[in-house]
C-alpha atoms as a PDB file:
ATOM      1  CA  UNK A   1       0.000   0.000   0.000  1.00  0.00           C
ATOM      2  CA  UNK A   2       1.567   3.556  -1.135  1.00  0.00           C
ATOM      3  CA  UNK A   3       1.034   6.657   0.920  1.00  0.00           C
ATOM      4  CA  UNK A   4      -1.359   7.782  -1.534  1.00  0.00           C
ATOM      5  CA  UNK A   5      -3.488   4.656  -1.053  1.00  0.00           C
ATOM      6  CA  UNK A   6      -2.830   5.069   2.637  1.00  0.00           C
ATOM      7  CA  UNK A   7      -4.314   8.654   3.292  1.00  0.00           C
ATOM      8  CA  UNK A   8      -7.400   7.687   1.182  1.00  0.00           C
ATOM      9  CA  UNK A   9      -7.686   4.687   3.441  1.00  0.00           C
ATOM     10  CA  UNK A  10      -7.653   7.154   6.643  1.00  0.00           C
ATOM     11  CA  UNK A  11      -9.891   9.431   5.089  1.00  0.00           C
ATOM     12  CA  UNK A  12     -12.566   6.835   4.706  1.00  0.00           C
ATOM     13  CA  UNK A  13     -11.718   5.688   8.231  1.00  0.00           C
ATOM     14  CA  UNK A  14     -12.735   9.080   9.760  1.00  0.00           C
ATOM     15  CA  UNK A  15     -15.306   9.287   7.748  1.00  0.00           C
ATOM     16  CA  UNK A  16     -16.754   5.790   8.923  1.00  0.00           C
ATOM     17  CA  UNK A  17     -15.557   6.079  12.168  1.00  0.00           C
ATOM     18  CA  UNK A  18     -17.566   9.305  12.901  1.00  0.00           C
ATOM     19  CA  UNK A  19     -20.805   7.731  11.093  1.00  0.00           C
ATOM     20  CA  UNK A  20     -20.381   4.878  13.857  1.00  0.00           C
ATOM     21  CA  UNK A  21     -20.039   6.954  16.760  1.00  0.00           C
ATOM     22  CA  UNK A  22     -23.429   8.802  15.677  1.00  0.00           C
ATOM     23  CA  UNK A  23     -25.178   5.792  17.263  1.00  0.00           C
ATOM     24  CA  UNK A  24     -23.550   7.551  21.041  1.00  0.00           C
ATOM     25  CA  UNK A  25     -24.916  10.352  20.696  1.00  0.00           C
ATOM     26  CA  UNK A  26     -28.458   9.269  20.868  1.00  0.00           C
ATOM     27  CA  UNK A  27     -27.191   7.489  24.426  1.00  0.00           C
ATOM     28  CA  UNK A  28     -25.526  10.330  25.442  1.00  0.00           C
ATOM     29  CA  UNK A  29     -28.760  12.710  24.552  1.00  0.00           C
ATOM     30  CA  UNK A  30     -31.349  10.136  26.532  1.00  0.00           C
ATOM     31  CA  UNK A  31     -28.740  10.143  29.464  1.00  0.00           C
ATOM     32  CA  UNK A  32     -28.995  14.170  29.468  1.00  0.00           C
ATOM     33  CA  UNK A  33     -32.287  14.718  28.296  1.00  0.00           C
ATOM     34  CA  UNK A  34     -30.810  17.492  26.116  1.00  0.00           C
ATOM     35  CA  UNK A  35     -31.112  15.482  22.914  1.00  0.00           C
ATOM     36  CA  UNK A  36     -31.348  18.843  20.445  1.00  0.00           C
ATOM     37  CA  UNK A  37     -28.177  19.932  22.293  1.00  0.00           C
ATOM     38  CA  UNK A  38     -26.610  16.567  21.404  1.00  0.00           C
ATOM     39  CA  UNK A  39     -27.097  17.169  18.168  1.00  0.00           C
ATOM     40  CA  UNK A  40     -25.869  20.195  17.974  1.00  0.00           C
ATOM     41  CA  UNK A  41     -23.031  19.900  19.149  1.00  0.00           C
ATOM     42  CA  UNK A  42     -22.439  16.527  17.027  1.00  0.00           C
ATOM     43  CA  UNK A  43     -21.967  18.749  14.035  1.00  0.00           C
ATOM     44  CA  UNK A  44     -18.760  19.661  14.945  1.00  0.00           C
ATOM     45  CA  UNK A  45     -17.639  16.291  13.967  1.00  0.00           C
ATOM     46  CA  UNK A  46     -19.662  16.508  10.900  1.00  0.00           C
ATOM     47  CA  UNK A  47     -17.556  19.197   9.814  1.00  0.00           C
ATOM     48  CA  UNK A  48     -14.466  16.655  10.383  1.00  0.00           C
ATOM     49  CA  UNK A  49     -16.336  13.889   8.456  1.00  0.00           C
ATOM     50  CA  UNK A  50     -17.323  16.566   5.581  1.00  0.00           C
ATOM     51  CA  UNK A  51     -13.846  17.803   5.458  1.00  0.00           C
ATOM     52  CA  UNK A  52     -12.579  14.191   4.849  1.00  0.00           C
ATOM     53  CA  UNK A  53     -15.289  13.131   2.230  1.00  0.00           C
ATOM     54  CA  UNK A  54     -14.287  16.263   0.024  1.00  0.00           C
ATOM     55  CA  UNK A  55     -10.594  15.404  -0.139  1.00  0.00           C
ATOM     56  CA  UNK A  56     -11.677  12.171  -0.609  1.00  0.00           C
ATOM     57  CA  UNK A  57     -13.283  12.211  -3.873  1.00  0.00           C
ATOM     58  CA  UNK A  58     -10.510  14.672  -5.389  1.00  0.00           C
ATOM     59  CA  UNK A  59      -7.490  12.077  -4.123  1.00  0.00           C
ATOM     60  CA  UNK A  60      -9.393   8.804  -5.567  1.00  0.00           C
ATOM     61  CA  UNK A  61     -10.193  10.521  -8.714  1.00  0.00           C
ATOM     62  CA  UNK A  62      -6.946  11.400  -9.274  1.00  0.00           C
ATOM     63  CA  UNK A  63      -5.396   8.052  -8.420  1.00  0.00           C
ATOM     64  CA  UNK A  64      -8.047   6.549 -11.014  1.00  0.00           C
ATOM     65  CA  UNK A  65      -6.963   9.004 -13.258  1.00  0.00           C
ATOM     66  CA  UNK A  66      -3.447   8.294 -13.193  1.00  0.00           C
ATOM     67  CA  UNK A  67      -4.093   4.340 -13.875  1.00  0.00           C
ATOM     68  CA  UNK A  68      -6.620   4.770 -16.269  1.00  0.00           C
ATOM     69  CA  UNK A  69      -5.179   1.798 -18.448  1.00  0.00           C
ATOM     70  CA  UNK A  70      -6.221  -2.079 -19.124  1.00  0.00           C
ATOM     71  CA  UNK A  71      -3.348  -3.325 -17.016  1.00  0.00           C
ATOM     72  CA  UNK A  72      -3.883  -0.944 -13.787  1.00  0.00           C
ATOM     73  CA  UNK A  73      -7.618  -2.316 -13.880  1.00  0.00           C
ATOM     74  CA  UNK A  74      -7.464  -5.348 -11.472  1.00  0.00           C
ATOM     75  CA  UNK A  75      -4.781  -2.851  -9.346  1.00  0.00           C
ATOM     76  CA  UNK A  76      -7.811  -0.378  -9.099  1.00  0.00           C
ATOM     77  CA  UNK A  77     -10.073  -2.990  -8.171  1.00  0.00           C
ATOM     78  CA  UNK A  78      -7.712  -3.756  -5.355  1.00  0.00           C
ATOM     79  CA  UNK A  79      -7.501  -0.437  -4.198  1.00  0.00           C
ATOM     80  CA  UNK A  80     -11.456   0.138  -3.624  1.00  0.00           C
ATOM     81  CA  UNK A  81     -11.418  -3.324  -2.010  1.00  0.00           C
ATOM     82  CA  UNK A  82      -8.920  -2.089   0.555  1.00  0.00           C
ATOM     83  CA  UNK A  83     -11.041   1.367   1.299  1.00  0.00           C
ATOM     84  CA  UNK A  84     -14.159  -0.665   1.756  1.00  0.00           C
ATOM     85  CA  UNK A  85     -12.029  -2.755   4.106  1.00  0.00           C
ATOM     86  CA  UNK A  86     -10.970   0.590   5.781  1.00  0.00           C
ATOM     87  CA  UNK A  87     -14.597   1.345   6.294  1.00  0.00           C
ATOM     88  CA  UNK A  88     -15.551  -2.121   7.882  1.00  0.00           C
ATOM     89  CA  UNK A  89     -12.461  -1.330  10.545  1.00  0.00           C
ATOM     90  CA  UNK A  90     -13.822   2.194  11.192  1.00  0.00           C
ATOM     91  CA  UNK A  91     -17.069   0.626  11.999  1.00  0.00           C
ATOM     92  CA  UNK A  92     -15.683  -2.121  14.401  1.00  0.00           C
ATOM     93  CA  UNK A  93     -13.410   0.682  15.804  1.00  0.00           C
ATOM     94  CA  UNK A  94     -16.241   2.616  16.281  1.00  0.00           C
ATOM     95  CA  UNK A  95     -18.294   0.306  18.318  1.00  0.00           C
ATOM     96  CA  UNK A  96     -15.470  -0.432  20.289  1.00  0.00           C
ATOM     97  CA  UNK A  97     -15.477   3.446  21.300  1.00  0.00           C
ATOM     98  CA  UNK A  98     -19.140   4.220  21.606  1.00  0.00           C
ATOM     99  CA  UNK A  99     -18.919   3.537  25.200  1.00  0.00           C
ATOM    100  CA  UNK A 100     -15.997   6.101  26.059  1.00  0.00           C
ATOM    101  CA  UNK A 101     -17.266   8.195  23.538  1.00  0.00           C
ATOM    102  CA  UNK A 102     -21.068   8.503  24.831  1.00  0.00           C
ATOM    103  CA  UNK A 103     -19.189   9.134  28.159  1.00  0.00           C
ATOM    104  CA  UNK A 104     -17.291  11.920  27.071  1.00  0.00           C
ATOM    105  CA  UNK A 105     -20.385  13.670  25.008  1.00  0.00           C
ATOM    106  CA  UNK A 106     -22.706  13.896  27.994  1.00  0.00           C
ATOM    107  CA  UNK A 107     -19.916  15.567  29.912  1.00  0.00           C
ATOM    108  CA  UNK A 108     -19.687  17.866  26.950  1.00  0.00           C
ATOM    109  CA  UNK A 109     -23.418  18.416  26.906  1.00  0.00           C
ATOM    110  CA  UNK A 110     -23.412  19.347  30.742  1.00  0.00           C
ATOM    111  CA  UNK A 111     -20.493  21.674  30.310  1.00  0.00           C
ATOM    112  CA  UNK A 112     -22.063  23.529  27.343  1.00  0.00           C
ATOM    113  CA  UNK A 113     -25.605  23.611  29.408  1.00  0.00           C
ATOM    114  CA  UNK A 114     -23.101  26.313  31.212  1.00  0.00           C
ATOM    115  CA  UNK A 115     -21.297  27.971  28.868  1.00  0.00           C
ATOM    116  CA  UNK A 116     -23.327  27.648  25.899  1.00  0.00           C
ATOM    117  CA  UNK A 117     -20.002  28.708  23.720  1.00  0.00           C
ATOM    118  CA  UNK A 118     -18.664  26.166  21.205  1.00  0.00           C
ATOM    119  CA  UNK A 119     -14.948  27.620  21.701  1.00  0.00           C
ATOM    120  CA  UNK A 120     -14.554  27.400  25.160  1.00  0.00           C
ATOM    121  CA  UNK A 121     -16.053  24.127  25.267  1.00  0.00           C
ATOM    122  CA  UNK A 122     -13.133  22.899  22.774  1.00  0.00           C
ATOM    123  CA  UNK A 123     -10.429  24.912  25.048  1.00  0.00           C
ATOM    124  CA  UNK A 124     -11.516  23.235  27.784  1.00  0.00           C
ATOM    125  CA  UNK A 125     -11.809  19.681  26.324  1.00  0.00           C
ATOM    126  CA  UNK A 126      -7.654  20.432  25.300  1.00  0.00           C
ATOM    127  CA  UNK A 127      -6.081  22.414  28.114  1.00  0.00           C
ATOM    128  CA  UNK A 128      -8.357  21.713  30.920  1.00  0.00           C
ATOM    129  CA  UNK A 129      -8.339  18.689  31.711  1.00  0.00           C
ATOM    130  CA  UNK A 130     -10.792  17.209  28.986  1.00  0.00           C
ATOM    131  CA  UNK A 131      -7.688  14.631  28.001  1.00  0.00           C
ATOM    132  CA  UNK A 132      -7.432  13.237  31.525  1.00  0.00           C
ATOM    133  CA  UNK A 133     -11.155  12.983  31.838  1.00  0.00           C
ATOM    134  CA  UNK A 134     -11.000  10.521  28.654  1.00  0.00           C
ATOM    135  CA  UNK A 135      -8.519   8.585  30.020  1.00  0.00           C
ATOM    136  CA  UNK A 136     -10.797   8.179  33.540  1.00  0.00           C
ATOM    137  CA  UNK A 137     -13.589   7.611  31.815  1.00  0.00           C
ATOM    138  CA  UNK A 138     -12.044   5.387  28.910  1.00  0.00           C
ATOM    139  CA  UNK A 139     -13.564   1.602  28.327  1.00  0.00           C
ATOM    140  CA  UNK A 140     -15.011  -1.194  26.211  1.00  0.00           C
ATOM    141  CA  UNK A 141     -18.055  -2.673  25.558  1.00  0.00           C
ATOM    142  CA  UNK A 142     -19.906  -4.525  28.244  1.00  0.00           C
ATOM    143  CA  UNK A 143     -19.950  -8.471  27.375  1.00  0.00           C
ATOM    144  CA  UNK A 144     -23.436  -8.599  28.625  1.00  0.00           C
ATOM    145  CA  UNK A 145     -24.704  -5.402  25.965  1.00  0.00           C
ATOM    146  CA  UNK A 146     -23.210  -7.888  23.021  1.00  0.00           C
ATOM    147  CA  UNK A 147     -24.645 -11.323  24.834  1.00  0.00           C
ATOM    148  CA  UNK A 148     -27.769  -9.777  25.733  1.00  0.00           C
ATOM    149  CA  UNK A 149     -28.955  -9.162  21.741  1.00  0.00           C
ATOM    150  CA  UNK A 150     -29.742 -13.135  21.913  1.00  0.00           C
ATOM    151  CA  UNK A 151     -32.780 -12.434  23.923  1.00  0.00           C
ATOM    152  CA  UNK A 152     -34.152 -10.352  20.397  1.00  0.00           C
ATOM    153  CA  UNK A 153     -33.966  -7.427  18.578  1.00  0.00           C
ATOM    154  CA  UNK A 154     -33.882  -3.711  20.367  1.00  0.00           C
ATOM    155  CA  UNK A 155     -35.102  -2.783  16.541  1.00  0.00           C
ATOM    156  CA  UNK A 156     -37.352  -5.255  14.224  1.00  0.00           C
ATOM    157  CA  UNK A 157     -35.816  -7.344  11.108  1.00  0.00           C
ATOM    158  CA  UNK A 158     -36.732  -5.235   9.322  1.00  0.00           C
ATOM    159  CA  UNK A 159     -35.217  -1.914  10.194  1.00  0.00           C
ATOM    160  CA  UNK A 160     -31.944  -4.311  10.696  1.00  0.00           C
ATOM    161  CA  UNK A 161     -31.929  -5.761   7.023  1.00  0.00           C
ATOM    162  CA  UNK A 162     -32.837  -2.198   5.913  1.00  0.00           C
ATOM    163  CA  UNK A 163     -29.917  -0.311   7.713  1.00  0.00           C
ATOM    164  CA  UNK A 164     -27.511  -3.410   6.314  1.00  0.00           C
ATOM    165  CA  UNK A 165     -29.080  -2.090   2.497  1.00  0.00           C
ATOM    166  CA  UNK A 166     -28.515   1.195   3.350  1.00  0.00           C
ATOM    167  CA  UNK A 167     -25.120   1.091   4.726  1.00  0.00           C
ATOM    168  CA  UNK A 168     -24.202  -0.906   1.862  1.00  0.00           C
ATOM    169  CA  UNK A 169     -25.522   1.088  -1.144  1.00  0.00           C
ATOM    170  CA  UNK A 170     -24.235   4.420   0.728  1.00  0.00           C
ATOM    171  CA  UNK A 171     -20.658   2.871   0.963  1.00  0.00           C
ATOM    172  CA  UNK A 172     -20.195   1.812  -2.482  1.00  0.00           C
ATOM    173  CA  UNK A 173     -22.083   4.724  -3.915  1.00  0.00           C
ATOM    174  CA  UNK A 174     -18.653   6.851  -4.759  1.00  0.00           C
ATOM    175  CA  UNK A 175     -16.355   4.132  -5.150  1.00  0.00           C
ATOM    176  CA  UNK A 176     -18.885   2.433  -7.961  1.00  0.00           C
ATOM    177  CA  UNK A 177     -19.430   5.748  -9.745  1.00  0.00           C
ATOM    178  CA  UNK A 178     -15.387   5.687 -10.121  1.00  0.00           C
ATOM    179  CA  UNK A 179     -14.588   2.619 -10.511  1.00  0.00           C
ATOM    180  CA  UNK A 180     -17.361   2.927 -13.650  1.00  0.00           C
ATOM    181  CA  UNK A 181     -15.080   5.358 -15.236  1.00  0.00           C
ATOM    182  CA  UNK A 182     -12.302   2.609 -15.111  1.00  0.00           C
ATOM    183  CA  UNK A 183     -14.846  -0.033 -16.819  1.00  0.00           C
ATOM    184  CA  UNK A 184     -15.758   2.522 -19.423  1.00  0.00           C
ATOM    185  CA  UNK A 185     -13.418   5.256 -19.666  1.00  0.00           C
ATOM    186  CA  UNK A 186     -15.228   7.035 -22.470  1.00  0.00           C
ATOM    187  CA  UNK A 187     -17.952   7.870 -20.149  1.00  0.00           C
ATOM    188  CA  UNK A 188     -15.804   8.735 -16.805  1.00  0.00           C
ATOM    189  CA  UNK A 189     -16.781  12.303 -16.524  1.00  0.00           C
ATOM    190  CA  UNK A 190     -20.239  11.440 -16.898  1.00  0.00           C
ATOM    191  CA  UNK A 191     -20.098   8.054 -14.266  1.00  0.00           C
ATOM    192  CA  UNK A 192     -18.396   9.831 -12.039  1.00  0.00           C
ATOM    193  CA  UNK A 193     -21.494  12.548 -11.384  1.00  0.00           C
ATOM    194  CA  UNK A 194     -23.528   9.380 -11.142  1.00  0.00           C
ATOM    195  CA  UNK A 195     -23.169   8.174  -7.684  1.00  0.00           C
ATOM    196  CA  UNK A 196     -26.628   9.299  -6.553  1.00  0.00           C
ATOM    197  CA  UNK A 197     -28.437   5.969  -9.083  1.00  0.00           C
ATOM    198  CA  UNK A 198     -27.072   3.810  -5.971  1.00  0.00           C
ATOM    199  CA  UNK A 199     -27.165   6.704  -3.294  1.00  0.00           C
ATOM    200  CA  UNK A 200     -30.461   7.496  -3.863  1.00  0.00           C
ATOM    201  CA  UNK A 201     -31.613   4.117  -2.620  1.00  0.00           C
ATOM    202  CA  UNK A 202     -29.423   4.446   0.794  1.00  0.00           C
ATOM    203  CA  UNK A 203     -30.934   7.859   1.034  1.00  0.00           C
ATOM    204  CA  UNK A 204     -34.469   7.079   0.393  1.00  0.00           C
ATOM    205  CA  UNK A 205     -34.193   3.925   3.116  1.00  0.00           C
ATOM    206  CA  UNK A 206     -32.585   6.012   5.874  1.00  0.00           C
ATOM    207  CA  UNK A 207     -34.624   9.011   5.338  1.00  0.00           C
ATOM    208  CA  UNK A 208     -37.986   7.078   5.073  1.00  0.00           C
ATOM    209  CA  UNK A 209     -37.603   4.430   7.612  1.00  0.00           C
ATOM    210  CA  UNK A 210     -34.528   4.044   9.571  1.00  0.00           C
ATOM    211  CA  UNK A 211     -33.816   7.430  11.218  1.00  0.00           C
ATOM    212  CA  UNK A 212     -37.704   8.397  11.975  1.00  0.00           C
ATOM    213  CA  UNK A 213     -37.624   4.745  13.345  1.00  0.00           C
ATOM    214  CA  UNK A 214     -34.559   5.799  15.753  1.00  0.00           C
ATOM    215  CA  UNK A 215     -36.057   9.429  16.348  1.00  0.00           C
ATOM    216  CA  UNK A 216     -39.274   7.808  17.989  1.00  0.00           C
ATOM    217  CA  UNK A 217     -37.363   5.351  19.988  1.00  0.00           C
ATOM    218  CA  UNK A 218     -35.248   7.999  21.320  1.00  0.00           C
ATOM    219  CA  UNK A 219     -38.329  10.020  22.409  1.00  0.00           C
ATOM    220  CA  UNK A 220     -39.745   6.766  23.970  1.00  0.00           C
ATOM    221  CA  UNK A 221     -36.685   6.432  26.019  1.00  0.00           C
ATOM    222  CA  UNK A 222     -37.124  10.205  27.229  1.00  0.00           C
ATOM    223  CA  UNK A 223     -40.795   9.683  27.933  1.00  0.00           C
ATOM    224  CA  UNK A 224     -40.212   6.282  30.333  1.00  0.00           C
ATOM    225  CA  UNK A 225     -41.729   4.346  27.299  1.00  0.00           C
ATOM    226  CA  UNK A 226     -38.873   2.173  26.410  1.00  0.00           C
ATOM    227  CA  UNK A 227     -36.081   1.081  28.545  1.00  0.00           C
ATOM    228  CA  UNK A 228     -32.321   2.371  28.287  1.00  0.00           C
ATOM    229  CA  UNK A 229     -31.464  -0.913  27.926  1.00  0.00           C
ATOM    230  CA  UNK A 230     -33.658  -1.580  24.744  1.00  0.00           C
ATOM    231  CA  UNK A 231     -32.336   1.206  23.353  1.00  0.00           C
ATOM    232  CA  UNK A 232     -28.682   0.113  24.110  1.00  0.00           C
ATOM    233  CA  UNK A 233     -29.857  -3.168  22.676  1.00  0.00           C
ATOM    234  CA  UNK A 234     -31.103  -1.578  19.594  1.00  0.00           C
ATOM    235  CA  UNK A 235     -27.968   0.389  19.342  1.00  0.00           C
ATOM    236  CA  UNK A 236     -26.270  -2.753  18.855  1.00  0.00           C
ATOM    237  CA  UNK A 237     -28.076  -4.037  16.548  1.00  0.00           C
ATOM    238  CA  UNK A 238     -27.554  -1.399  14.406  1.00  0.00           C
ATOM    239  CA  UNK A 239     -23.927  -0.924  14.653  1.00  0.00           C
ATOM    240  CA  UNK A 240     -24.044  -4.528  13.871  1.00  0.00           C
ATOM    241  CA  UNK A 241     -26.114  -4.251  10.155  1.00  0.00           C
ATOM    242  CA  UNK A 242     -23.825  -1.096   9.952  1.00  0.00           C
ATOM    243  CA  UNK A 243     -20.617  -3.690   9.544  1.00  0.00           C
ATOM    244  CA  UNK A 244     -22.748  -6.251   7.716  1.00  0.00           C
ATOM    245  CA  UNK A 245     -23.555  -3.356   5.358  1.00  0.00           C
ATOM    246  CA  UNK A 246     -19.924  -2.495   4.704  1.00  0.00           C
ATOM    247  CA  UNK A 247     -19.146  -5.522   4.434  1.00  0.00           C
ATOM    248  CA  UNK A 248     -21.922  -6.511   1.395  1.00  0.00           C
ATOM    249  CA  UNK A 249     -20.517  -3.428   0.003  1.00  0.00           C
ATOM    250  CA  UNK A 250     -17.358  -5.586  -1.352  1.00  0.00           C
ATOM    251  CA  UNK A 251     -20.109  -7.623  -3.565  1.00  0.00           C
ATOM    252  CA  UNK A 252     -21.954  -4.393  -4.464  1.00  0.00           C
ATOM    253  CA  UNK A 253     -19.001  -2.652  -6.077  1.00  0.00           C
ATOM    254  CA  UNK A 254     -19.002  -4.313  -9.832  1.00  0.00           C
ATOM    255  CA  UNK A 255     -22.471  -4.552 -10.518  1.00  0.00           C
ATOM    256  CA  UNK A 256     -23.116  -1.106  -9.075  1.00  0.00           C
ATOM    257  CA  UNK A 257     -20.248   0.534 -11.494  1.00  0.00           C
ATOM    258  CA  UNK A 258     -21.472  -1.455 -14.636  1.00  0.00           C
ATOM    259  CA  UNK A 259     -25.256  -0.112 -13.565  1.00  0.00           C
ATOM    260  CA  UNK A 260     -23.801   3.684 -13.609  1.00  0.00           C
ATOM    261  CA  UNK A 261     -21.596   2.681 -16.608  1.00  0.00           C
ATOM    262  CA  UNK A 262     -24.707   1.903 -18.225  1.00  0.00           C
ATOM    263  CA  UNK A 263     -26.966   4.682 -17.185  1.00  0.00           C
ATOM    264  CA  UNK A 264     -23.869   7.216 -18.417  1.00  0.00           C
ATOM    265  CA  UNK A 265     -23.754   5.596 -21.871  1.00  0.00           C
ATOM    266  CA  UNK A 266     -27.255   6.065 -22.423  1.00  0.00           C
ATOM    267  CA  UNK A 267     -27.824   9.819 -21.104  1.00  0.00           C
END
């Protein structure tokens, strides 16, 4: 793996990596009842994931552009193998973390209950003692939050299988729409505006079902209707189809780029 290869690798990691830890938030927003506050202040790491997806597409378009030959084509292939492997690791990395993480985001949420200002809120989490507080508060999963999903889902099969679509068709979405420029250069240009033909779908599913789904459950929580620990259960659950998405991803990636190959040939 070049350095090239590498820091497209790490960009995809962040930005996977922050889509995982979204799932704390929620937990850290029940635990302080200031749920819109969560949010809020969630977008800060947005801004990090944004930043990372729009160096990302200018790096991997240049890389495809620079081996934009018959012989560098099963070398490409490799390469958006390894980033979708890069965004399975993010995902396991970031359930590992949601624990600390969640921990660290309701202290967060207290302090800016008191300062409501975004900048002293990041002074404080780097000079006053915010690093130390990580370290107290640092930890892993609890075994009985994994062995505990036995007893049934915290969300039905349904919103499961749909999140695992989702996750999928949103992961591959950029890499097909590039990698369909490499199949059929003659139409690269026009491929790689495509990515929304498999987007769209991910969009439609989370925008439709899976986060109103979450949203509701979240409010249940607040209101006493649903336990923390069903929502910690469904939290797992979808972390879980989150890595099972990534991971279908790998077979999406051909027949997604020859679908947006064939859609640019035609417009």
């Amino acid at each position: 793996m070049d350095k090239q290869l590498f820091l497209i690798c790490f960009l995809t990691f962040v930005i996977h990596l922050i889509g995982t830890l979204a799932y704390s938030v929620r937990i850290a927003g029940v635990r302080t009842k200031r749920i819109a506050v969560s949010m809020a202040l969630f977008s800060i790491l947005m801004l990090v994931s944004r930043t990372s997806n729009s160096f990302l597409g200018p790096f991997l378009a240049k890389r495809v552009e620079t081996n934009l030959n018959a012989l560098a084509t099963g070398t490409l292939l490799g390469d958006f193998r390894w980033l979708m492997v890069s965004a399975s690791l993010a995902t396991v990395a970031g359930a590992l973390l949601i624990p600390t993480f969640q921990r660290v985001f309701c202290r967060a949420v207290l302090h800016f209950q008191v300062y409501r200002s975004i900048p002293k809120l990041i002074l404080h989490s780097f000079f006053k003692g915010g690093l130390s507080y990580v370290r107290d508060v640092a930890t892993v999963p609890a075994a009985r939050n994994v062995t505990e999903i036995r007893s049934g889902h915290g969300v039905s099969r349904r919103i499961t299988l749909l999140n695992v679509g989702a996750t999928a068709l949103w992961t591959v979405g950029v890499f097909a729409s590039l990698y369909a420029g490499v199949l059929d250069p003659s139409v690269r240009v026009t491929s790689s505006t495509l990515s929304s033909i498999v987007n769209g779908g991910a969009t439609i599913m989370m925008a439709m079902f899976i986060d109103p789904h979450m949203s509701g459950m979240t409010d249940d929580v607040v209101e006493g209707k649903v336990t923390e620990g069903q929502f910690r259960k469904a939290v797992v659950w979808l972390v879980g189809s989150r890595l099972a998405g990534t991971v279908a991803a790998q077979a999406l990636l051909v027949p997604a780029a020859i679908l947006i190959a064939s859609v640019a040939r035609v417009i």
